[in-house]
PDB file of N, CA and C in Angstrom:
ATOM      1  N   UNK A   1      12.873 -14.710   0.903  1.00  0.00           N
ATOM      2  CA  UNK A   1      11.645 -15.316   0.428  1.00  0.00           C
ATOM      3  C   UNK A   1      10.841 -14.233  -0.329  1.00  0.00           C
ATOM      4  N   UNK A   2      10.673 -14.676  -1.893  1.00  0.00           N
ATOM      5  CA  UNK A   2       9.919 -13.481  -2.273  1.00  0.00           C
ATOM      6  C   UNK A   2       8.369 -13.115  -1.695  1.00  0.00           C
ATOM      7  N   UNK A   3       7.900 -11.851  -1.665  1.00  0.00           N
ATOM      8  CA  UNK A   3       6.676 -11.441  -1.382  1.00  0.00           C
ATOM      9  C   UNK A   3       5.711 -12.167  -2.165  1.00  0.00           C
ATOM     10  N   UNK A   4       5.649 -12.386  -3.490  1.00  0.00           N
ATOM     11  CA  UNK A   4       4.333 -12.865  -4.259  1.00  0.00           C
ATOM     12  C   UNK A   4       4.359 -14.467  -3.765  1.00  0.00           C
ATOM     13  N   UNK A   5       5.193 -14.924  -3.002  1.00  0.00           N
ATOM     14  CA  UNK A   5       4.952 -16.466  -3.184  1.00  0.00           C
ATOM     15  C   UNK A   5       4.528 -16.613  -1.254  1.00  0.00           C
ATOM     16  N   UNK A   6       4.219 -15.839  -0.824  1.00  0.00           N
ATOM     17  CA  UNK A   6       4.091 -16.027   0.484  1.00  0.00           C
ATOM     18  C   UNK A   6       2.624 -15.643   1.261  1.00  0.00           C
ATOM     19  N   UNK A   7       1.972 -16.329   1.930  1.00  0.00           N
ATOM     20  CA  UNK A   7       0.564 -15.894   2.129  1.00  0.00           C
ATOM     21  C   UNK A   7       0.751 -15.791   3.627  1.00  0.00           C
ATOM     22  N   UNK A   8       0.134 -14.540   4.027  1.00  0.00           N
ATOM     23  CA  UNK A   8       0.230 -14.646   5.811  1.00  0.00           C
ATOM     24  C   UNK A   8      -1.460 -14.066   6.356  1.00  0.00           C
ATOM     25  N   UNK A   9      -1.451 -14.436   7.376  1.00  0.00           N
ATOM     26  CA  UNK A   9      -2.710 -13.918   7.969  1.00  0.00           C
ATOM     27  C   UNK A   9      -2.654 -12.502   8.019  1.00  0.00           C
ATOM     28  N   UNK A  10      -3.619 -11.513   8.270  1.00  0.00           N
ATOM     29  CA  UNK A  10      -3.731 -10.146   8.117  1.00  0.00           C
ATOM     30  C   UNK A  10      -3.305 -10.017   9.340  1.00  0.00           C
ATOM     31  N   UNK A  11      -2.625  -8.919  10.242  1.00  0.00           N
ATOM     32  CA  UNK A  11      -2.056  -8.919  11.604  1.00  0.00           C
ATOM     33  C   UNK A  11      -3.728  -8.068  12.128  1.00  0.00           C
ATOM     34  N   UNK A  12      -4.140  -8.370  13.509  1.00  0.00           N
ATOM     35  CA  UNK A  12      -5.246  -7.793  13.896  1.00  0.00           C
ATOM     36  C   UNK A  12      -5.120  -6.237  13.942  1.00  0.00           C
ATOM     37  N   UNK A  13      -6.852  -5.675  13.109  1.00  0.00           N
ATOM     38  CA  UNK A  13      -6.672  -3.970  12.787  1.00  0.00           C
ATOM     39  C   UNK A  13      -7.603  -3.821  14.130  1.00  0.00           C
ATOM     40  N   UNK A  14      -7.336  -2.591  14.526  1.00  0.00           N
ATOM     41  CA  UNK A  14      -8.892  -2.006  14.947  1.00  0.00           C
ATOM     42  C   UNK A  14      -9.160  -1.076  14.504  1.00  0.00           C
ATOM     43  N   UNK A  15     -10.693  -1.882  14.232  1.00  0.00           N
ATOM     44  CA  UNK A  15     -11.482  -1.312  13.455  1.00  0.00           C
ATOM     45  C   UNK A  15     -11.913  -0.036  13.590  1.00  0.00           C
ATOM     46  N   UNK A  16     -11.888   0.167  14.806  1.00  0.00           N
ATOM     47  CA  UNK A  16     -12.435   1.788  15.374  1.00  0.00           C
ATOM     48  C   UNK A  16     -11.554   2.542  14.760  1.00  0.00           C
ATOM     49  N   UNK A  17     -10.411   2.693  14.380  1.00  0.00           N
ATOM     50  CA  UNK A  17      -9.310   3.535  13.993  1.00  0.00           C
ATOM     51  C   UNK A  17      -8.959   3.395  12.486  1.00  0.00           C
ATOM     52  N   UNK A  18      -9.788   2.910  11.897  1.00  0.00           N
ATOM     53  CA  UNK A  18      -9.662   2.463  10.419  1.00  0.00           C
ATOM     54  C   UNK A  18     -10.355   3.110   9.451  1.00  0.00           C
ATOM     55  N   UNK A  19      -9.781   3.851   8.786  1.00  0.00           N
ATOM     56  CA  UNK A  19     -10.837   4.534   7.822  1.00  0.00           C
ATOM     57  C   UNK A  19     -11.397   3.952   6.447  1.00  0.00           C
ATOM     58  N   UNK A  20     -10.448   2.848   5.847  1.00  0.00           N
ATOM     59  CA  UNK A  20     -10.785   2.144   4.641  1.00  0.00           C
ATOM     60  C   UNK A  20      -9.833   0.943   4.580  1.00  0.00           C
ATOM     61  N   UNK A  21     -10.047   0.091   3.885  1.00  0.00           N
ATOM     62  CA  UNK A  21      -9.249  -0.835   3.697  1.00  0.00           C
ATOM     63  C   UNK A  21      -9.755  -1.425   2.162  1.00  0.00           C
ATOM     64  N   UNK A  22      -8.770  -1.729   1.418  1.00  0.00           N
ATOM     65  CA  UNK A  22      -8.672  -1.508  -0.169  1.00  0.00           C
ATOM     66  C   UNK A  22      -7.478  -2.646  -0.274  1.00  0.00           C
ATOM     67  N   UNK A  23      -8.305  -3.454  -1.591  1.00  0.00           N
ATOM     68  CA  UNK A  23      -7.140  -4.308  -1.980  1.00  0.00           C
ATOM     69  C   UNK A  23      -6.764  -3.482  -3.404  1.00  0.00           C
ATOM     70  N   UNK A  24      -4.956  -3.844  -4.081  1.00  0.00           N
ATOM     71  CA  UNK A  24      -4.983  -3.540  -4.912  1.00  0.00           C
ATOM     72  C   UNK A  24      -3.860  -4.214  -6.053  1.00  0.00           C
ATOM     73  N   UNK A  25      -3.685  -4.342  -7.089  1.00  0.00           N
ATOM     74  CA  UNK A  25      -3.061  -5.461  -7.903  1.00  0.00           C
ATOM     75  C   UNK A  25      -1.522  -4.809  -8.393  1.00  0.00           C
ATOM     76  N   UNK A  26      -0.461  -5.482  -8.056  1.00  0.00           N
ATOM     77  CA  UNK A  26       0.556  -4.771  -8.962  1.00  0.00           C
ATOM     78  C   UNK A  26       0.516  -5.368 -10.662  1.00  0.00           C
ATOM     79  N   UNK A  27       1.392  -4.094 -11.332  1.00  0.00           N
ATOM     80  CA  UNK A  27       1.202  -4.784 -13.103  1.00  0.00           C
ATOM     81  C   UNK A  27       2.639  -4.023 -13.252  1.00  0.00           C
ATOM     82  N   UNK A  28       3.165  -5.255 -13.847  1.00  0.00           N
ATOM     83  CA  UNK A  28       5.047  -5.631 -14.123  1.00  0.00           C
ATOM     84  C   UNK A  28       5.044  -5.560 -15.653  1.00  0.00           C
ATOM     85  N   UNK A  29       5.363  -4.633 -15.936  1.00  0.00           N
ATOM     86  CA  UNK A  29       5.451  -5.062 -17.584  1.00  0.00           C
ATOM     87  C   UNK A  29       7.565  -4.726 -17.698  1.00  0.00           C
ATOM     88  N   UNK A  30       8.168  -5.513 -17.570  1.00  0.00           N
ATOM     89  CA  UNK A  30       9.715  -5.505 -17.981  1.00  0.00           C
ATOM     90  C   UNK A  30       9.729  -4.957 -16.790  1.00  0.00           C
ATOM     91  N   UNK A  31      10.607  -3.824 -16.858  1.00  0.00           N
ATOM     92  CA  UNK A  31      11.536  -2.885 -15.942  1.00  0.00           C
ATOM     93  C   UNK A  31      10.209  -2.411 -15.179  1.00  0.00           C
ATOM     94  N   UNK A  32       9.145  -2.110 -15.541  1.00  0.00           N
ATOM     95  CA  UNK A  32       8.323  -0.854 -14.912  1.00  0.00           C
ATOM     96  C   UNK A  32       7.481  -1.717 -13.811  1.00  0.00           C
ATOM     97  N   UNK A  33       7.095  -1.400 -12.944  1.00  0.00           N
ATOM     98  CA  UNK A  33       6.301  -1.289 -12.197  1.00  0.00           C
ATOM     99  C   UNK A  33       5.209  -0.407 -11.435  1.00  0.00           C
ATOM    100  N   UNK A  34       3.998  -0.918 -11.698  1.00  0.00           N
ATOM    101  CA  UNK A  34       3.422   0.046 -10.973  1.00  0.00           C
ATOM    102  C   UNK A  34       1.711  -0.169 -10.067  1.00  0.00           C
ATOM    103  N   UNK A  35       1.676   0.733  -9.646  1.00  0.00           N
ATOM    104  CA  UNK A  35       0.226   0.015  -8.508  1.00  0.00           C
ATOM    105  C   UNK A  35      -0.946   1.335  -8.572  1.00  0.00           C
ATOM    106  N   UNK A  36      -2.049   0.393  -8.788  1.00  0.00           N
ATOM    107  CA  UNK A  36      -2.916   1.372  -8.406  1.00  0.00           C
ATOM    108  C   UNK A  36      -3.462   1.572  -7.363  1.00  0.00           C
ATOM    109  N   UNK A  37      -3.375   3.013  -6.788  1.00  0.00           N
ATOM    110  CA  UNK A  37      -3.877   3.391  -5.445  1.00  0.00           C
ATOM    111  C   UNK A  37      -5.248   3.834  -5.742  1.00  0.00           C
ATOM    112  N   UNK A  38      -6.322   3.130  -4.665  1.00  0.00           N
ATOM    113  CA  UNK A  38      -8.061   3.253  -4.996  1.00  0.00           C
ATOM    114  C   UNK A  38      -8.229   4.913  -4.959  1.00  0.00           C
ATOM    115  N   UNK A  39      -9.254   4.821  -5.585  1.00  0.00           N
ATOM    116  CA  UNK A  39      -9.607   6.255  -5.707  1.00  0.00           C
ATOM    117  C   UNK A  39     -10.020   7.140  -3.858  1.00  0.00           C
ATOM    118  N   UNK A  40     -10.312   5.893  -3.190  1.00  0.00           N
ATOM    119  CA  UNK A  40     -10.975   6.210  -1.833  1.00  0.00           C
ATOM    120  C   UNK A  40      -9.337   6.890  -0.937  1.00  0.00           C
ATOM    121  N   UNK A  41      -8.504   6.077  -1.166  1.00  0.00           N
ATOM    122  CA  UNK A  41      -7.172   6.489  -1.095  1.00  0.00           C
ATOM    123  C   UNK A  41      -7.060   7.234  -1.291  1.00  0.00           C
ATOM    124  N   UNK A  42      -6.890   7.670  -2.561  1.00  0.00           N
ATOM    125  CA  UNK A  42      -6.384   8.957  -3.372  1.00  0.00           C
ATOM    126  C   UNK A  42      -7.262  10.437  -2.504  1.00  0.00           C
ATOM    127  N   UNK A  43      -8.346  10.310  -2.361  1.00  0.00           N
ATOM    128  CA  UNK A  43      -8.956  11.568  -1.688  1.00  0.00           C
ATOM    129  C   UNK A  43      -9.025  11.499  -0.236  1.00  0.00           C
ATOM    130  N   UNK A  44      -9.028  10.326   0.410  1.00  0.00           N
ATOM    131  CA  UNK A  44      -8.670  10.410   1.673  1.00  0.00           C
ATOM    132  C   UNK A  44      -7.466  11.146   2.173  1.00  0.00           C
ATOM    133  N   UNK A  45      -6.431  10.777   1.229  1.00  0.00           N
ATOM    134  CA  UNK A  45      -5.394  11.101   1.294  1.00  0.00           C
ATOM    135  C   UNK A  45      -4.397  12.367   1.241  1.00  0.00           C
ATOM    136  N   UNK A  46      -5.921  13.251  -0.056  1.00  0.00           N
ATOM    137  CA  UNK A  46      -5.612  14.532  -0.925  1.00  0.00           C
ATOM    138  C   UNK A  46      -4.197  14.066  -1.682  1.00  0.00           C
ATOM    139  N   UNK A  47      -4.289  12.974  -1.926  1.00  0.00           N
ATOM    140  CA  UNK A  47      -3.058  13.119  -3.374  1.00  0.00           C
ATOM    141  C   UNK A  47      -3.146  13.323  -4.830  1.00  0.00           C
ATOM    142  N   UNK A  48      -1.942  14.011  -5.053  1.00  0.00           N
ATOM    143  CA  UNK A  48      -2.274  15.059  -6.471  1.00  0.00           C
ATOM    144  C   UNK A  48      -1.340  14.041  -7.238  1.00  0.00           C
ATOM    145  N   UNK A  49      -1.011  14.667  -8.583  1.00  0.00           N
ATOM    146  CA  UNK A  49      -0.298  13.599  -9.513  1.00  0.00           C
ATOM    147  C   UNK A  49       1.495  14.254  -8.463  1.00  0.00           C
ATOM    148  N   UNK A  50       2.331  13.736  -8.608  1.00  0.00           N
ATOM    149  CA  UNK A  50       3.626  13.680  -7.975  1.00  0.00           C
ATOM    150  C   UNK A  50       3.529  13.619  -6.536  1.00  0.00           C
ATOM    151  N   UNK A  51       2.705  13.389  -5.989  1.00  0.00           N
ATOM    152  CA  UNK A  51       2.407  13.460  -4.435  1.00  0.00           C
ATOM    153  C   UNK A  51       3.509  11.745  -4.412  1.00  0.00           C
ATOM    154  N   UNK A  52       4.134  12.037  -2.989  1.00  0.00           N
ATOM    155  CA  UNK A  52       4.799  10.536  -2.513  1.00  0.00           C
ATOM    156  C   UNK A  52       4.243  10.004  -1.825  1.00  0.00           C
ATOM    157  N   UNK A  53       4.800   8.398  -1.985  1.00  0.00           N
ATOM    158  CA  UNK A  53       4.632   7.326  -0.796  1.00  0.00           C
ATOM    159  C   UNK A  53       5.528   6.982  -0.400  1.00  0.00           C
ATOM    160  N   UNK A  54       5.669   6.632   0.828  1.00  0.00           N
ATOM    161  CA  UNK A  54       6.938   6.077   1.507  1.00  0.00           C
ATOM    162  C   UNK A  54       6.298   4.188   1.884  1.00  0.00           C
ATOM    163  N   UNK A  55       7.215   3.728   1.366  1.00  0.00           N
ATOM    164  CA  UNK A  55       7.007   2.145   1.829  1.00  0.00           C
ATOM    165  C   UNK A  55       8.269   1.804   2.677  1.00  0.00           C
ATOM    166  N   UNK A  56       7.240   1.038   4.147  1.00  0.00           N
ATOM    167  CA  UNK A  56       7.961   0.292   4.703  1.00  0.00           C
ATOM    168  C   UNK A  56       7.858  -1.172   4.914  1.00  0.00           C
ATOM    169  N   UNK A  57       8.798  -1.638   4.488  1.00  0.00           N
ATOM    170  CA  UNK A  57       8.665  -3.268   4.959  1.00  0.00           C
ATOM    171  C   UNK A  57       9.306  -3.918   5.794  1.00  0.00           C
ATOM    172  N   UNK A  58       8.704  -4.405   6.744  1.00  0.00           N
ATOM    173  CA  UNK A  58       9.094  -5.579   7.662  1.00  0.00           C
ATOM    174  C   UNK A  58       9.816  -6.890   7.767  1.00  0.00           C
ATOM    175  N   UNK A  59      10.513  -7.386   8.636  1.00  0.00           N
ATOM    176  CA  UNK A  59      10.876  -8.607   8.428  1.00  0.00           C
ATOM    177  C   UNK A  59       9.849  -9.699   8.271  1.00  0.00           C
ATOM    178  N   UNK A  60       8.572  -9.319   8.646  1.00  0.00           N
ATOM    179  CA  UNK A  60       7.493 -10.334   8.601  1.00  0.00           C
ATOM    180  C   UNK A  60       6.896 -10.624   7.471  1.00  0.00           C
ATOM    181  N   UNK A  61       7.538  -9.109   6.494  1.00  0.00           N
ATOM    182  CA  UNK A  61       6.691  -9.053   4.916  1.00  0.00           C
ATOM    183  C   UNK A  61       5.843  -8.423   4.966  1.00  0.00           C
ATOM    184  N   UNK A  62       5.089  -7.861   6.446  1.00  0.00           N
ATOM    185  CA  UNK A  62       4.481  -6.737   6.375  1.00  0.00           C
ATOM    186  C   UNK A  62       4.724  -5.406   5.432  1.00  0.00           C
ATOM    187  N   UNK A  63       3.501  -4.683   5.169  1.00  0.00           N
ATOM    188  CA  UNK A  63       4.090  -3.317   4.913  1.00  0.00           C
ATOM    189  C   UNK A  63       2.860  -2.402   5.234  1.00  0.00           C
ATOM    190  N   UNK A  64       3.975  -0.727   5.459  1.00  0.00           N
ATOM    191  CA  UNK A  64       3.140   0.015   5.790  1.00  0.00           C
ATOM    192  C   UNK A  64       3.387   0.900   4.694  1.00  0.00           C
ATOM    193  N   UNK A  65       2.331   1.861   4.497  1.00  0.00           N
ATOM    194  CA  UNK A  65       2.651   2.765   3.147  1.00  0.00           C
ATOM    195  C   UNK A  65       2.123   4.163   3.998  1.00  0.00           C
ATOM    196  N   UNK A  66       3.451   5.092   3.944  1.00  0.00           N
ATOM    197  CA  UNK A  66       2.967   6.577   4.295  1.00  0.00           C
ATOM    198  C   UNK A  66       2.563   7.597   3.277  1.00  0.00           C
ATOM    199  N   UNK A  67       1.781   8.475   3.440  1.00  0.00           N
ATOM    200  CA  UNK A  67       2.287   9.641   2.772  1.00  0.00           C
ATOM    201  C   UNK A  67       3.577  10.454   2.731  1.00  0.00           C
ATOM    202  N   UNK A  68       4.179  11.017   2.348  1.00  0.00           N
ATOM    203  CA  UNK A  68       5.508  11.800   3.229  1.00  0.00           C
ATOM    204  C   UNK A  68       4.681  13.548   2.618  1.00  0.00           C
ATOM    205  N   UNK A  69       5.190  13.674   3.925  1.00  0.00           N
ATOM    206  CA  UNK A  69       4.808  15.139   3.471  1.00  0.00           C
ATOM    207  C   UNK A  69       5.644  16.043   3.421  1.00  0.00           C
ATOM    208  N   UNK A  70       5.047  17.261   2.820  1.00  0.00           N
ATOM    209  CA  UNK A  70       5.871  18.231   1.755  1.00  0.00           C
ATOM    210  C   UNK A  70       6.832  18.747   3.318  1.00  0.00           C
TER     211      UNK A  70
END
């Protein structure tokens, strides 16, 4: 089942342990893909230009996005 055609409830956060929460849009042009990560991200995070993410996805369609570090 693709991801864009599927709507699920948010799984419960707590809030106490949450530092931001940010929506953000993917943009498909042919082959490329790509996403913008919020700026609140980006310095929370300390990511530089080549810094990684690791994505994980779930059978639920969840996902989690890490940093990986050096």
């Amino acid at each position: 089942m693709p991801l864009i055609n599927t709507i699920r409830l948010m799984p419960k956060i707590e809030l106490d342990t949450v530092k931001c929460i940010k929506e953000t849009a993917i943009t498909i042009k042919g082959s490329r893909r790509r996403i913008t990560v919020p700026s609140e991200v980006v310095d929370l995070l300390k990511l530089k230009n080549g810094s990684k993410l690791r994505w994980v996805v779930f059978e639920d369609e969840s996902i989690n996005i890490y940093k990986v570090k050096k």
